[in-house]
Protein backbone atom coordinates (compact mmCIF):
# COMPACT_ATOMS: atom_id res chain seq x y z
CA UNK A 1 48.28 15.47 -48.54
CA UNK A 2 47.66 16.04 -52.21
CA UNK A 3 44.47 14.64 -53.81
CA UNK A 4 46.44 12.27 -56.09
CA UNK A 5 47.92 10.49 -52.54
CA UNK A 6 44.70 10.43 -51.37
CA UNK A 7 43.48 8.23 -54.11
CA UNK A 8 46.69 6.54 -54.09
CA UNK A 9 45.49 5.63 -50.59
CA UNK A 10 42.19 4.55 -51.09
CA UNK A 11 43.31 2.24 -53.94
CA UNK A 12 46.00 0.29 -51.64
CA UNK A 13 42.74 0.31 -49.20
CA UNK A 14 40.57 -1.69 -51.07
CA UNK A 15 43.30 -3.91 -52.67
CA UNK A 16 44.17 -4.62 -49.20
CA UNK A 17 41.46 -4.81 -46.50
CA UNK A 18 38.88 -4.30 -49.09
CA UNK A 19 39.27 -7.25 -51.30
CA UNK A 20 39.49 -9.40 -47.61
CA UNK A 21 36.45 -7.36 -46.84
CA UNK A 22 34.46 -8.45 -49.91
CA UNK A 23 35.67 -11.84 -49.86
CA UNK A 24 33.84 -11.99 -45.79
CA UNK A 25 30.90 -10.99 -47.46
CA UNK A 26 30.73 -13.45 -50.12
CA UNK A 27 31.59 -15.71 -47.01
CA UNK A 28 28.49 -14.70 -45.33
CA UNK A 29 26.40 -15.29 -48.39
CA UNK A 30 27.47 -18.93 -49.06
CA UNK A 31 27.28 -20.07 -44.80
CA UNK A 32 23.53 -18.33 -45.49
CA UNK A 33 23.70 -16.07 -42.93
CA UNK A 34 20.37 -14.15 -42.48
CA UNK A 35 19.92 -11.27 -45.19
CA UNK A 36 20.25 -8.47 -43.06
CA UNK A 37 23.21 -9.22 -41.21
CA UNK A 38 24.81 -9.38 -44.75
CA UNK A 39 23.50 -5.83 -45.68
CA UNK A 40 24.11 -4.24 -43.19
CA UNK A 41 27.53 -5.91 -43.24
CA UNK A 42 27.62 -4.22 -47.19
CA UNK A 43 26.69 -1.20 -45.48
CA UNK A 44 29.31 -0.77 -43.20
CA UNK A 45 32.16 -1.98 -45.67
CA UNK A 46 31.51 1.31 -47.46
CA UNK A 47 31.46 3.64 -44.47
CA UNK A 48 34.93 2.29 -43.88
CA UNK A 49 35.93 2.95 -47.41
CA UNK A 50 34.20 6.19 -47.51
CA UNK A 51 34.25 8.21 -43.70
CA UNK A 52 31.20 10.53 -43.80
CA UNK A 53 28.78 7.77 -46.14
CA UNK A 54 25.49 6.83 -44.45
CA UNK A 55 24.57 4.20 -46.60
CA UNK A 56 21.59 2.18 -46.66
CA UNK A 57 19.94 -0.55 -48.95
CA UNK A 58 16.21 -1.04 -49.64
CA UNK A 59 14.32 -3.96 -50.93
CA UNK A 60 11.39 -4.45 -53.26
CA UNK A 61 8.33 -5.54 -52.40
CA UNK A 62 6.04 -4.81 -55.36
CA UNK A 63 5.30 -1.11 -55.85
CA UNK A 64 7.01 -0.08 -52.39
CA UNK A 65 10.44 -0.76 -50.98
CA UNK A 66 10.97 -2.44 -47.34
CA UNK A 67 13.96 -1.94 -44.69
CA UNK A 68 17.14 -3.92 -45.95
CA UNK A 69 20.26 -2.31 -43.94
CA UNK A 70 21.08 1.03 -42.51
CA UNK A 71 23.57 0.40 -39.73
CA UNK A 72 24.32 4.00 -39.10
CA UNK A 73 20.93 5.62 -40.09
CA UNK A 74 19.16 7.02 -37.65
CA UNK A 75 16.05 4.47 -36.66
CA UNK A 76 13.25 6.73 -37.18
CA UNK A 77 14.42 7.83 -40.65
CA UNK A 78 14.37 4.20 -41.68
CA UNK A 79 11.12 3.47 -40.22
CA UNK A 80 9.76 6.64 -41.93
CA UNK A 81 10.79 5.68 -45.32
CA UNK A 82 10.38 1.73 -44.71
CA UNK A 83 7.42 1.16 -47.35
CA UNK A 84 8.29 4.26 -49.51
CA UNK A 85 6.03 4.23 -52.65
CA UNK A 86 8.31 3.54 -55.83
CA UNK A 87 7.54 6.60 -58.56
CA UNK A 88 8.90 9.38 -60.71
CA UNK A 89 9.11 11.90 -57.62
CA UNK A 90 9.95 9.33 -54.58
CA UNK A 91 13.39 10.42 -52.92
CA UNK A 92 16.49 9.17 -54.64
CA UNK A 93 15.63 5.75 -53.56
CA UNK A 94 11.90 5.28 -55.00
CA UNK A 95 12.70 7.22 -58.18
CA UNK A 96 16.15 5.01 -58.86
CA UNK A 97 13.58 1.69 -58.56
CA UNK A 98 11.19 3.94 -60.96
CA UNK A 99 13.67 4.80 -63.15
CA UNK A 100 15.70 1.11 -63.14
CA UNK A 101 18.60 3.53 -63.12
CA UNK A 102 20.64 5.41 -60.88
CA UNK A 103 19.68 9.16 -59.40
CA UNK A 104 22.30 11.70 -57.87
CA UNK A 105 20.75 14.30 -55.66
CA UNK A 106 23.48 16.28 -54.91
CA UNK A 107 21.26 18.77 -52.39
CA UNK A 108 18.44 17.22 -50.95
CA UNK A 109 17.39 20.78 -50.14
CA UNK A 110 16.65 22.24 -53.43
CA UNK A 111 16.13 19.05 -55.13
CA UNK A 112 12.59 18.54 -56.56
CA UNK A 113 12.79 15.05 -56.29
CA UNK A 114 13.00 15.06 -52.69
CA UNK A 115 9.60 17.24 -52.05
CA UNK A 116 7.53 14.73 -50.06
CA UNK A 117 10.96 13.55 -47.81
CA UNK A 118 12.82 16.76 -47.51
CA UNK A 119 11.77 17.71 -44.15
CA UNK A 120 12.23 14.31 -42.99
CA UNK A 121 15.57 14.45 -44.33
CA UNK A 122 17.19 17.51 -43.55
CA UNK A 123 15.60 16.87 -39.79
CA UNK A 124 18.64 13.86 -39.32
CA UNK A 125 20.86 16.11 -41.11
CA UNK A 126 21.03 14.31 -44.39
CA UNK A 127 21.87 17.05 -47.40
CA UNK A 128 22.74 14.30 -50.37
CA UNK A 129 21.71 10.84 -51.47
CA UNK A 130 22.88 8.59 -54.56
CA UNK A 131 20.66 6.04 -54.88
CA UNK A 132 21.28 2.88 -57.51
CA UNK A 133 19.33 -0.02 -58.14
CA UNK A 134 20.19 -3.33 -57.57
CA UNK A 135 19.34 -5.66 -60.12
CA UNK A 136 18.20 -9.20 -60.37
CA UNK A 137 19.61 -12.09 -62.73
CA UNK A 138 16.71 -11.80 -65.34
CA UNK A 139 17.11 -7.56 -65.19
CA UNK A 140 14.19 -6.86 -63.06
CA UNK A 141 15.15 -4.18 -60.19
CA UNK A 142 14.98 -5.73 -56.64
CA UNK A 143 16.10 -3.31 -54.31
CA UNK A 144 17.90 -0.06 -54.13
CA UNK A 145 21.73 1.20 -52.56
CA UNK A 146 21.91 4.76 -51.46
CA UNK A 147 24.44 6.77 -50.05
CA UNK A 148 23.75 9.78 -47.61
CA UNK A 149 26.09 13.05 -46.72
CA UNK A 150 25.58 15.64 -44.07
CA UNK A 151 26.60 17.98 -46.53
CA UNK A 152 25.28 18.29 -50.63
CA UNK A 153 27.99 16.84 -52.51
CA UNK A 154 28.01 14.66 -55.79
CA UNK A 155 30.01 11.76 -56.51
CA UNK A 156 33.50 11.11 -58.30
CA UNK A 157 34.86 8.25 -60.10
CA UNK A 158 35.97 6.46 -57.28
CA UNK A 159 32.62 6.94 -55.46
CA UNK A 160 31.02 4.79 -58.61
CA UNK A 161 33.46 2.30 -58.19
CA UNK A 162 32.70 1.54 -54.76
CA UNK A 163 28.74 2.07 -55.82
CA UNK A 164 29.01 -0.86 -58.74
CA UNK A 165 31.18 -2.76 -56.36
CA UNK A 166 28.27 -2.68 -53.29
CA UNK A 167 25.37 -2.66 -55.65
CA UNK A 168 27.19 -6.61 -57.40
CA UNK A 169 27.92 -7.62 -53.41
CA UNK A 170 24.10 -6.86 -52.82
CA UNK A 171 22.50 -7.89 -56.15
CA UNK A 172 24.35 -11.63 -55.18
CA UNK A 173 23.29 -11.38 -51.81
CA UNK A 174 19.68 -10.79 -52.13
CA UNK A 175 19.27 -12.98 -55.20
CA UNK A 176 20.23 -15.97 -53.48
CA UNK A 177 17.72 -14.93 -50.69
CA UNK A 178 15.08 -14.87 -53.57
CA UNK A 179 16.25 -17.84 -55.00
CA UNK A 180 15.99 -19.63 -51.20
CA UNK A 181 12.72 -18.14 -50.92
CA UNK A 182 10.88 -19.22 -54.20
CA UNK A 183 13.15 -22.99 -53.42
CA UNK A 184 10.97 -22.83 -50.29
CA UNK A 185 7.72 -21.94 -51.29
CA UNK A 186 8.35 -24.43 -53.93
CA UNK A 187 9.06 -27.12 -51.36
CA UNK A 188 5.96 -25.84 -48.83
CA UNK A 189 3.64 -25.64 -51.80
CA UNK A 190 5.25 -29.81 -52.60
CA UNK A 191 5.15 -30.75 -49.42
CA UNK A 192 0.60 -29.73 -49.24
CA UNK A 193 0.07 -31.16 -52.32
CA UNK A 194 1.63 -34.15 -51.47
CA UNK A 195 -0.09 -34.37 -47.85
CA UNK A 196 -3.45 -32.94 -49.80
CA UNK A 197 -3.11 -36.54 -52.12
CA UNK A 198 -2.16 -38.41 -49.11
CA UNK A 199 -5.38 -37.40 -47.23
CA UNK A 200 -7.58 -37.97 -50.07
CA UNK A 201 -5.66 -41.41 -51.17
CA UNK A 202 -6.09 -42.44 -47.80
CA UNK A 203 -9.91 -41.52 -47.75
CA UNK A 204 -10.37 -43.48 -51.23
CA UNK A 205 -8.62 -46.16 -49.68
CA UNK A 206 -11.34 -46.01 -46.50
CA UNK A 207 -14.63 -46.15 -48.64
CA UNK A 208 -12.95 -49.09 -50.66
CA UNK A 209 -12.76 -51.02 -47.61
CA UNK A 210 -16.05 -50.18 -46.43
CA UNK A 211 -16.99 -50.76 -50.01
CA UNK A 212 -15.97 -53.96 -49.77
CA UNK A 213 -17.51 -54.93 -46.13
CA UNK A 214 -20.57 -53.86 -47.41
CA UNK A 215 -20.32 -56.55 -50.38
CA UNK A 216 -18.99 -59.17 -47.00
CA UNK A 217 -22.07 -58.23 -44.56
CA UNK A 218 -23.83 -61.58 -45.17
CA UNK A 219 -20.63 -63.55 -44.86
CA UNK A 220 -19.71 -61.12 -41.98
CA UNK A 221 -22.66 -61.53 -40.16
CA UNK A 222 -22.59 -65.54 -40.75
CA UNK A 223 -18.86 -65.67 -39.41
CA UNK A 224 -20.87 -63.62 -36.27
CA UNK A 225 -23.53 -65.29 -35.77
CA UNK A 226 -22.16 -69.15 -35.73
CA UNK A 227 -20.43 -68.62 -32.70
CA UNK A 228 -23.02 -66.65 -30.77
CA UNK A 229 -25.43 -69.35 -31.81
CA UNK A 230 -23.07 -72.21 -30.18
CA UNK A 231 -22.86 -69.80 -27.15
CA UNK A 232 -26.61 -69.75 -26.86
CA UNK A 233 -27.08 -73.23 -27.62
CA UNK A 234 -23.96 -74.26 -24.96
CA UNK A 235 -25.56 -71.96 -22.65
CA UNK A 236 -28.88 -73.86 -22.39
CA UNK A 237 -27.37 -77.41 -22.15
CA UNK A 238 -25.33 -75.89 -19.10
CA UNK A 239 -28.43 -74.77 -17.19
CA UNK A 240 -29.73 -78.08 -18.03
CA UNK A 241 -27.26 -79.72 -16.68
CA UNK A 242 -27.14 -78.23 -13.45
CA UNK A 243 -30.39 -78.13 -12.85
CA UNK A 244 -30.37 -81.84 -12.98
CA UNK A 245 -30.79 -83.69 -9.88
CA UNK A 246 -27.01 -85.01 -10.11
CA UNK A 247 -25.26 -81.99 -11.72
CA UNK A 248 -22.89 -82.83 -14.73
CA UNK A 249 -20.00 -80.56 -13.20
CA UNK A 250 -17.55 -82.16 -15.88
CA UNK A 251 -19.77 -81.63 -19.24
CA UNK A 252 -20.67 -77.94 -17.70
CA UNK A 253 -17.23 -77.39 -17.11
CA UNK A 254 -16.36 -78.83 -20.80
CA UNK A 255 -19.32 -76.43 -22.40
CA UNK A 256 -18.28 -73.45 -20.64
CA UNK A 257 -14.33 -73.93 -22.02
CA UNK A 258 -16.69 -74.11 -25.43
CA UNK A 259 -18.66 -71.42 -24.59
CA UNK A 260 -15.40 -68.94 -24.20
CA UNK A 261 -13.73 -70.19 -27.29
CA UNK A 262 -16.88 -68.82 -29.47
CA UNK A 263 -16.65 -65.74 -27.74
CA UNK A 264 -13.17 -65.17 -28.67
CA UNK A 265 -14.23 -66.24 -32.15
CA UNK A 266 -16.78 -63.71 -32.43
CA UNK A 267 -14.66 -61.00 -30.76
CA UNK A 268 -12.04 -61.81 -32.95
CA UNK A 269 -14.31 -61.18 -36.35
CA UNK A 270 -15.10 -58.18 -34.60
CA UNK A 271 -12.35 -56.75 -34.11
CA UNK A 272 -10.75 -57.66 -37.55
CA UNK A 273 -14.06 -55.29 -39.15
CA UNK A 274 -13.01 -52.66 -37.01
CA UNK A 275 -9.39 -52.60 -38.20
CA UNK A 276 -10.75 -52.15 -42.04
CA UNK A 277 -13.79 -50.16 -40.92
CA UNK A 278 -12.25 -47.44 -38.66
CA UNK A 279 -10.11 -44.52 -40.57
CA UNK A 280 -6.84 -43.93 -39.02
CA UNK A 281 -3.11 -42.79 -39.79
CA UNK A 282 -0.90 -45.76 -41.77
CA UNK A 283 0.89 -47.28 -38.43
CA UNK A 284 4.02 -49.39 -39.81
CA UNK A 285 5.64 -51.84 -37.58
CA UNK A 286 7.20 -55.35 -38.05
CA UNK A 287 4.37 -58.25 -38.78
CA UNK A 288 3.64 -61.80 -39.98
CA UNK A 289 2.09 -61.59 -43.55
CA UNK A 290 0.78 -65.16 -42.81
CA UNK A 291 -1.44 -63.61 -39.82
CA UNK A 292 -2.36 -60.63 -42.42
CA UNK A 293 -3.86 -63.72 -44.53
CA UNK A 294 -5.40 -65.58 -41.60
CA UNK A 295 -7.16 -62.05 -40.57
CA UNK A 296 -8.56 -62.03 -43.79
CA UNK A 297 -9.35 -65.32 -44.06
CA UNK A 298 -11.52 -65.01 -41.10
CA UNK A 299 -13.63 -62.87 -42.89
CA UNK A 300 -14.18 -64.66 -45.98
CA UNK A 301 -14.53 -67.99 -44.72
CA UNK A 302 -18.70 -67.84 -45.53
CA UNK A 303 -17.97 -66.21 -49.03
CA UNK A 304 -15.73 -68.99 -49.72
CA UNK A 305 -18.01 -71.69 -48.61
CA UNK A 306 -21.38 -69.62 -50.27
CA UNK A 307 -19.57 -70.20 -53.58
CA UNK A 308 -18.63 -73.74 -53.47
CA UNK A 309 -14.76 -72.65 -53.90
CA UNK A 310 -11.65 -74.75 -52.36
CA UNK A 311 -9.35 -72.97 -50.40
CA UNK A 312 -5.91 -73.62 -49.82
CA UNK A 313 -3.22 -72.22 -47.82
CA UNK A 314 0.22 -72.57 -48.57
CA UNK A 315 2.71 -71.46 -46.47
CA UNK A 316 6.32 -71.64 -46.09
CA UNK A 317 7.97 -72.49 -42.83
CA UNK A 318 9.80 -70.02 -40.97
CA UNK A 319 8.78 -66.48 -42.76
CA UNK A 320 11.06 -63.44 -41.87
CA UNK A 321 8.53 -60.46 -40.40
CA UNK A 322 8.27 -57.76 -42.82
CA UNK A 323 7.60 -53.85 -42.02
CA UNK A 324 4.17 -52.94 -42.86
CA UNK A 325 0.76 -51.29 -41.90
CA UNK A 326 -1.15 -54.22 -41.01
CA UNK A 327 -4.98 -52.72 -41.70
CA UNK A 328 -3.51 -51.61 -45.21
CA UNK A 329 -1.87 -54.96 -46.15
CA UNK A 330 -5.50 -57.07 -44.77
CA UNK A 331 -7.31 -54.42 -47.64
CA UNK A 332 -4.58 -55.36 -50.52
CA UNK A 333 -5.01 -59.15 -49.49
CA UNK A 334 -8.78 -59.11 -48.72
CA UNK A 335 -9.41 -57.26 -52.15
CA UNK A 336 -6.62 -59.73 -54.37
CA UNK A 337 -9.45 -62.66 -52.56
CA UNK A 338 -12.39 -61.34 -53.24
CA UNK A 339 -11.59 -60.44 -56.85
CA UNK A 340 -10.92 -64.21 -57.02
CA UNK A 341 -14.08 -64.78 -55.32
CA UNK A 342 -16.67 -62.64 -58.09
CA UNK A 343 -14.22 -64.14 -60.59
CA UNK A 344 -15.26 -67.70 -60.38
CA UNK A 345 -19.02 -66.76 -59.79
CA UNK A 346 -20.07 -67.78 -63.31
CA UNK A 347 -17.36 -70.87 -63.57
CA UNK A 348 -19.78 -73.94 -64.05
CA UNK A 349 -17.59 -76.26 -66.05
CA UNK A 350 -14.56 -77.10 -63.53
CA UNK A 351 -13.93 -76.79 -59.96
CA UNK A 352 -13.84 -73.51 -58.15
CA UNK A 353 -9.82 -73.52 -56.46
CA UNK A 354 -8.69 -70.42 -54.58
CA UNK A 355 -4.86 -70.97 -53.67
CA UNK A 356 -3.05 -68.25 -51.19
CA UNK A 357 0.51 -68.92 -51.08
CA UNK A 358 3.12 -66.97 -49.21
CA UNK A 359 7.06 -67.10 -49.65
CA UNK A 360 10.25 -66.21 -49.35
CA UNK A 361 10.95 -64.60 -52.64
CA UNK A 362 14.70 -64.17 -53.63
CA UNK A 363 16.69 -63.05 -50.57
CA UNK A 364 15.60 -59.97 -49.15
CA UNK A 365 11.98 -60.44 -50.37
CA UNK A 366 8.29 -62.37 -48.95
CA UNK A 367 5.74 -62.97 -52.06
CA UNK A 368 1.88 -63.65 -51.32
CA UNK A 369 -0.12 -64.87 -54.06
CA UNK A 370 -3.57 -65.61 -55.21
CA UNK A 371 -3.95 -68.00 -57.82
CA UNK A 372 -8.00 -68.63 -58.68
CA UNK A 373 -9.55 -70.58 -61.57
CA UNK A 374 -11.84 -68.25 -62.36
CA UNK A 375 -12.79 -66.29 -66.12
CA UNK A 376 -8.76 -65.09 -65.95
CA UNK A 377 -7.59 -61.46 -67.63
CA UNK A 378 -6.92 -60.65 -70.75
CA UNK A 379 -3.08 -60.39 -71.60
CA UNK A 380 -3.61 -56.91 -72.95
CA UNK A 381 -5.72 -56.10 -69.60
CA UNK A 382 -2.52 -57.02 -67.38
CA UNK A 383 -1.22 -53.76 -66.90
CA UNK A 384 -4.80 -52.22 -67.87
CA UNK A 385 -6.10 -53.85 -64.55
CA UNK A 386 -4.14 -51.91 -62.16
CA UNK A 387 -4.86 -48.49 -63.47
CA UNK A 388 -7.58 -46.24 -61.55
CA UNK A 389 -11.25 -46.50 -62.91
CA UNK A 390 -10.27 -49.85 -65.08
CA UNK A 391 -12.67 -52.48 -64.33
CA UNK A 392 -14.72 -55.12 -66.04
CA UNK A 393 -17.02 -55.83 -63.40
CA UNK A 394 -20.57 -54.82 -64.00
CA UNK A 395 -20.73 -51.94 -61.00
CA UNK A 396 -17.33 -51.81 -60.04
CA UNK A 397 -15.32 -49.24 -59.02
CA UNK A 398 -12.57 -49.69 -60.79
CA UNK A 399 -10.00 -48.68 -57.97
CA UNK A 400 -9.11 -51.55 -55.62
CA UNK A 401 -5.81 -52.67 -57.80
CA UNK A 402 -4.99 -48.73 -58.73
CA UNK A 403 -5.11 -48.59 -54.56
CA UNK A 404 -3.43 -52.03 -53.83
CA UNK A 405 -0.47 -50.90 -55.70
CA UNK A 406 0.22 -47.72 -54.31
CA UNK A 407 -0.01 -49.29 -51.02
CA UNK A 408 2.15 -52.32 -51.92
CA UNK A 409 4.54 -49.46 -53.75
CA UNK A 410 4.07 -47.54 -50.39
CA UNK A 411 5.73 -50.27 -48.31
CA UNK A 412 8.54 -50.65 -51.01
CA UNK A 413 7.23 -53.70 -52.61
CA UNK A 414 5.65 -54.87 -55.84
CA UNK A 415 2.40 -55.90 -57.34
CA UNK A 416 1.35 -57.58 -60.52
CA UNK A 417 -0.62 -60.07 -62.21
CA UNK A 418 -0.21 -62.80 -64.51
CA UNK A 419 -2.41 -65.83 -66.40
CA UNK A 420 -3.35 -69.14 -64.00
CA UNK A 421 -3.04 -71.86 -66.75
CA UNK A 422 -5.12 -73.20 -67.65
CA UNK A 423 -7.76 -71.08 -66.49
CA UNK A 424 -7.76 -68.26 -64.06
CA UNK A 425 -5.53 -65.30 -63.16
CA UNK A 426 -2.81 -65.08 -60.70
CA UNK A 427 -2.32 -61.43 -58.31
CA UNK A 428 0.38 -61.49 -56.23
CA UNK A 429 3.39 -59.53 -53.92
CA UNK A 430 6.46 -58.73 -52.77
CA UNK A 431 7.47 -56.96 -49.99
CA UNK A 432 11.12 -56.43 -48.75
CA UNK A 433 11.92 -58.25 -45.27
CA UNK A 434 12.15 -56.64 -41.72
């Protein structure tokens, strides 16, 4: 067969199984099947085309390229040039990287290139190697294509062909595994800093509550010690009682029903500090916002009384349950309260109201709000207020409303504020039903 039919040949080759062949291999790349399956896959598709063609494909990694695919090289060749320096004398492969353009070393055996991987080479019986580099979208050179021959030999037009055709396959290939790469690292490096501001939002959010416990500890303590004082003082009439000469069975029995209601009471204030005071992962599940406000209620039952402030609550029958951390929704309602609290301190000239009200709001919605008739806010402060550091009380942090609203925003609700007229400011919620 002449040399003209044997081009003829290779052309109907790739416009037959070639063009399927290359159309596998974009396949391969879009189902994102792993990197060096596809290379090697590349690899392979031109040994077919070209019988005799060792070919192989190398990867940058900074100054030194890294294993891609080499189906048909022998194993200890690749792992002898796997982390080849890239330079002006490195091999066809490391100088083509070098160079950002292709070399042709038609005899590895006299070549001067070749001087530090000639022995190497010519051990496996490889005599030639075209190396060209692969290039990235922006230009930069990302890995190298070489092809080997047990004889020296240099390449003809057709051999380029197939070289630009491998080296665009490749250059897709590994681009898109850059691209997935640098998407992931983008994602992992997302995904810390989010769980970094997570774990310190949720440690701001644990000194406000103890923050504001500390500021409770007399009312706390009060709320304690009532019933432990009724236990002690039930106590002694009991033993008085039955050390009588006729015991009073019935008032003992009374006392001691007495007696275990005040430790419940007691128990239960503990336990509700415990809830705000201990630090512990955000635990959603379906709840009663009017028990949120009775847990808080609880606690500022003294504080309400020390300040000569009427409380009313006002809720509506028959609530849906909504989906919530309860410890985080006690802090939102606990600091909306005590906010109302410090902000009828200095009122001297009309009666101190606090009003908690809960609701159905809309359809899909329960609102809880705080209405006090205290010094109010500012219209331009209404939006001020929530921000972090904003505050206008003498010593205050400046964070409970910043951390209120995420946590409100955190369980797909809303929070906001608005004048009490006449006097006083109204806080309240909404958070989306169970």
């Amino acid at each position: 067969m002449t040399a003209a039919s044997d081009s003829t040949a290779e052309e109907r080759d790739t416009q037959g199984s070639g063009v399927s062949a290359e159309g596998r291999i974009l396949e391969m790349v879009a189902k994102g099947v792993a990197l060096s399956d596809v290379l090697d896959g590349l690899c392979r598709l031109v040994e077919e085309r070209r019988p005799g063609v060792l070919a192989s494909i190398l990867l940058r990694d900074g100054d030194r390229l890294r294993h891609g695919g080499a189906p048909s090289l022998s194993k200890t060749y690749t792992d002898a040039i796997d982390g080849a320096a890239i330079g002006a004398t490195a091999g066809s492969f490391g100088t083509a990287a070098y160079r950002a353009q292709q070399v042709i070393v038609a005899d590895i055996g006299t070549d001067p290139l070749w001087a530090d991987y000639r022995e190497r080479a010519l051990a496996h019986g490889l005599r030639a190697c075209w190396s060209t580099p692969i290039f990235a979208s922006g230009g930069a050179v990302i890995a190298t294509f070489a092809m080997y021959f047990r004889e020296p030999r240099s390449p003809s037009p057709r051999d380029q062909q197939i070289v630009e055709q491998i080296t665009h396959l490749a250059g897709i290939a590994i681009q898109r595994k850059l691209d997935e790469d640098k998407l992931r690292e983008s994602e992992d490096e997302r995904k810390r800093a989010e769980e970094a501001l997570h774990r310190a939002q949720a440690e701001l959010a644990h000194v406000t509550r103890l923050t504001t416990l500390g500021q409770l500890a007399a009312s706390i303590a009060h709320e304690v010690n009532q019933p432990l004082a009724a236990i002690v003082a039930d106590a002694n009439a009991s033993l008085n009682w039955l050390a009588a000469a006729e015991p009073e069975l019935e008032r003992v029995r009374e006392t001691l029903t007495a007696i275990a209601t005040d430790g419940h009471r007691a128990a239960d204030v503990i336990q509700r500090i415990r809830q705000l005071a201990t630090k512990t992962e955000p635990r959603k599940a379906r709840l009663d916002v009017d028990g949120v406000v009775s847990d808080v209620v609880a606690l500022v039952r003294a504080e309400v009384a020390r300040h000569d402030i009427t409380l009313t609550l006002d809720s509506a029958p028959s609530l849906p349950s909504v989906v919530g951390d309860r410890v985080q929704l006690q802090q939102v309602v606990l600091n909306l309260v005590m906010n109302a609290i410090e902000a009828m301190a200095p009122v001297t000239d009309r009666p101190r109201k606090l009003v908690i009200r809960s609701e159905r709001h809309a359809d899909d919605e329960v609102r809880v709000t705080v209405h006090d008739t205290g010094v109010g806010i500012r219209a331009s402060d209404l939006d001020r207020a929530f921000s972090a550091f904003f505050t206008t009380k003498p010593g205050g942090m400046g964070m409970g409303l910043s951390i209120s609203r995420s946590i409100i925003e955190a369980h797909g609700g809303r929070l906001w504020a608005s004048p009490n007229a006449p006097h006083g400011a109204i806080f309240q919620f909404s958070l989306p039903v169970a």
